[in-house]
Protein backbone atom coordinates (compact mmCIF):
# COMPACT_ATOMS: atom_id res chain seq x y z
CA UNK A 1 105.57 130.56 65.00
CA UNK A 2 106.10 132.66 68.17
CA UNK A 3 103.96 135.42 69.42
CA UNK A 4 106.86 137.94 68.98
CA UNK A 5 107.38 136.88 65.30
CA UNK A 6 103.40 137.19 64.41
CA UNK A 7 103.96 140.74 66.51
CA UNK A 8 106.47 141.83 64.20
CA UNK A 9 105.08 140.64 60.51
CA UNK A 10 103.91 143.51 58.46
CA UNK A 11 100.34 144.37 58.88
CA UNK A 12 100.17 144.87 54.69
CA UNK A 13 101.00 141.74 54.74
CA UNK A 14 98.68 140.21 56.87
CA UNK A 15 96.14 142.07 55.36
CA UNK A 16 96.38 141.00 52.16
CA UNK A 17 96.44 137.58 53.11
CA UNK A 18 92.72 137.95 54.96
CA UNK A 19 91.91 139.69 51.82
CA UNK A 20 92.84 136.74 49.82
CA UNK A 21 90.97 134.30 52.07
CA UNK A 22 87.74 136.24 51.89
CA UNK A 23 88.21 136.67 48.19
CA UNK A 24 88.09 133.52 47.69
CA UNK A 25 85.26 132.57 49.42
CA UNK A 26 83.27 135.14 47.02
CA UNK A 27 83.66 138.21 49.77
CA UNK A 28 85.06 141.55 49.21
CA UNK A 29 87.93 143.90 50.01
CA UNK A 30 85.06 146.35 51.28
CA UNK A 31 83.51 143.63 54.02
CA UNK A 32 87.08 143.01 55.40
CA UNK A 33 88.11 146.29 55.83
CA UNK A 34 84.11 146.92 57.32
CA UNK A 35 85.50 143.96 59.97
CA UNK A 36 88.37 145.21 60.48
CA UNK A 37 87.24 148.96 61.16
CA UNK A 38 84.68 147.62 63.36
CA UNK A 39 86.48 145.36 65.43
CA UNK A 40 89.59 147.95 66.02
CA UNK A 41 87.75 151.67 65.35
CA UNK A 42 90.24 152.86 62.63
CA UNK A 43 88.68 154.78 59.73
CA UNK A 44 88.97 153.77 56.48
CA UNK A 45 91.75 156.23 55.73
CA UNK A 46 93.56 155.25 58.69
CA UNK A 47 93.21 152.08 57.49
CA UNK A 48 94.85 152.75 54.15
CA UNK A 49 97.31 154.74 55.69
CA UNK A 50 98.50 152.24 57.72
CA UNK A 51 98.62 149.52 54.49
CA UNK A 52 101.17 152.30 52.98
CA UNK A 53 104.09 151.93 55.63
CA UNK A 54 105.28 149.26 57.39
CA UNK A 55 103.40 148.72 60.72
CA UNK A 56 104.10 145.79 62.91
CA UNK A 57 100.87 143.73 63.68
CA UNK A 58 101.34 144.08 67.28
CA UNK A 59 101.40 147.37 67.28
CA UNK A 60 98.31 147.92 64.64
CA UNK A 61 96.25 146.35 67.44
CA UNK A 62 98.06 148.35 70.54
CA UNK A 63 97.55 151.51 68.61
CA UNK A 64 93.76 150.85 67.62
CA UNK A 65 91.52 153.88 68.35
CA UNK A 66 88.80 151.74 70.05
CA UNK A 67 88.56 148.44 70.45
CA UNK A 68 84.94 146.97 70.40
CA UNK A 69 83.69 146.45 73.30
CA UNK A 70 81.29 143.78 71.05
CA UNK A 71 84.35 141.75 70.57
CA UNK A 72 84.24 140.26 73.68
CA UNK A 73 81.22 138.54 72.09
CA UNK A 74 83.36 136.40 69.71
CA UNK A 75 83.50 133.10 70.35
CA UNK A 76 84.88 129.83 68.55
CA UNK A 77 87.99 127.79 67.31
CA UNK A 78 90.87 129.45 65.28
CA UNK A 79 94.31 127.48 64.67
CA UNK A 80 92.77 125.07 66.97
CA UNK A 81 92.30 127.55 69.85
CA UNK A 82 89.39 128.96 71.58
CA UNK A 83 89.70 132.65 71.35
CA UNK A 84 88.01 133.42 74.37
CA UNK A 85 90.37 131.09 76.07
CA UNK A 86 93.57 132.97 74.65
CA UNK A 87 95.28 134.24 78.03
CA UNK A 88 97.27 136.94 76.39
CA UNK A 89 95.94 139.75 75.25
CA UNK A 90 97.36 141.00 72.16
CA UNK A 91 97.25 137.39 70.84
CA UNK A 92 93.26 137.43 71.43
CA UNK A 93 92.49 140.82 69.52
CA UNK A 94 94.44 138.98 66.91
CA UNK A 95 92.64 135.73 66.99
CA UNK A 96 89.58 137.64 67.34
CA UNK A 97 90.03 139.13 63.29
CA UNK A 98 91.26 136.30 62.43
CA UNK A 99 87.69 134.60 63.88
CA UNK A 100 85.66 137.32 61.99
CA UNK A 101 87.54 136.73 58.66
CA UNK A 102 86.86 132.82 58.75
CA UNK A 103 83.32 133.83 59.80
CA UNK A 104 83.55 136.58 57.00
CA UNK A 105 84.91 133.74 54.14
CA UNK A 106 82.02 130.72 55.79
CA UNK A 107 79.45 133.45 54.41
CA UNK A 108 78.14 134.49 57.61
CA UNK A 109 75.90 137.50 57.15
CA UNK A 110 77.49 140.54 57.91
CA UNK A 111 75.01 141.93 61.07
CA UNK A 112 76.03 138.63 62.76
CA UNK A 113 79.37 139.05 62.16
CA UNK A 114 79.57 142.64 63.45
CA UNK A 115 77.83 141.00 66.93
CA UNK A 116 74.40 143.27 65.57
């Protein structure tokens, strides 16, 4: 799939679907949406706000409040990538929550997750 086409899918979508994963795993709605509010500095009504209309992905993560500057810290393999090796941008903050959701589902404790 191309980086324009993961730009444009639905963020509800998405959402639910690293939900789902972490569900699964025995983890909670509460502890992604704690992730996700960490990593990208929306509260948790602008969080459900955004899960009411359609927002593109791309532009949930070029509209974030605050990035964390933590994130940097993230480090590992997703889709058989290195995140920190991602050259373009907007497809690292993406990788990056997709990271701390497999971390999230592997049961990772949730100070080490949030780079504490």
């Amino acid at each position: 799939m191309g980086n324009e086409k993961i730009y444009q899918m639905d963020f509800s979508k998405v959402y639910h679907l690293l939900v789902n994963k972490a569900e699964k795993k025995g983890r909670t709605r509460q502890e992604v949406d704690e992730v996700i509010r960490w990593l990208t500095g929306y509260s948790q009504p602008e969080l459900e706000e955004m899960l009411e209309r359609p927002v593109p992905y791309g532009d949930f993560f070029r509209d974030a409040p605050e990035l964390n500057e933590k994130r940097r810290m993230i480090k590992g393999v997703v889709c058989g990538v290195r995140v920190e090796d991602i050259e373009e941008p907007l497809m690292q903050e993406i990788r990056y929550l997709d990271k701390l959701i497999d971390e999230l589902a592997r049961g990772k404790a949730m100070d080490k997750i949030l780079r504490k």
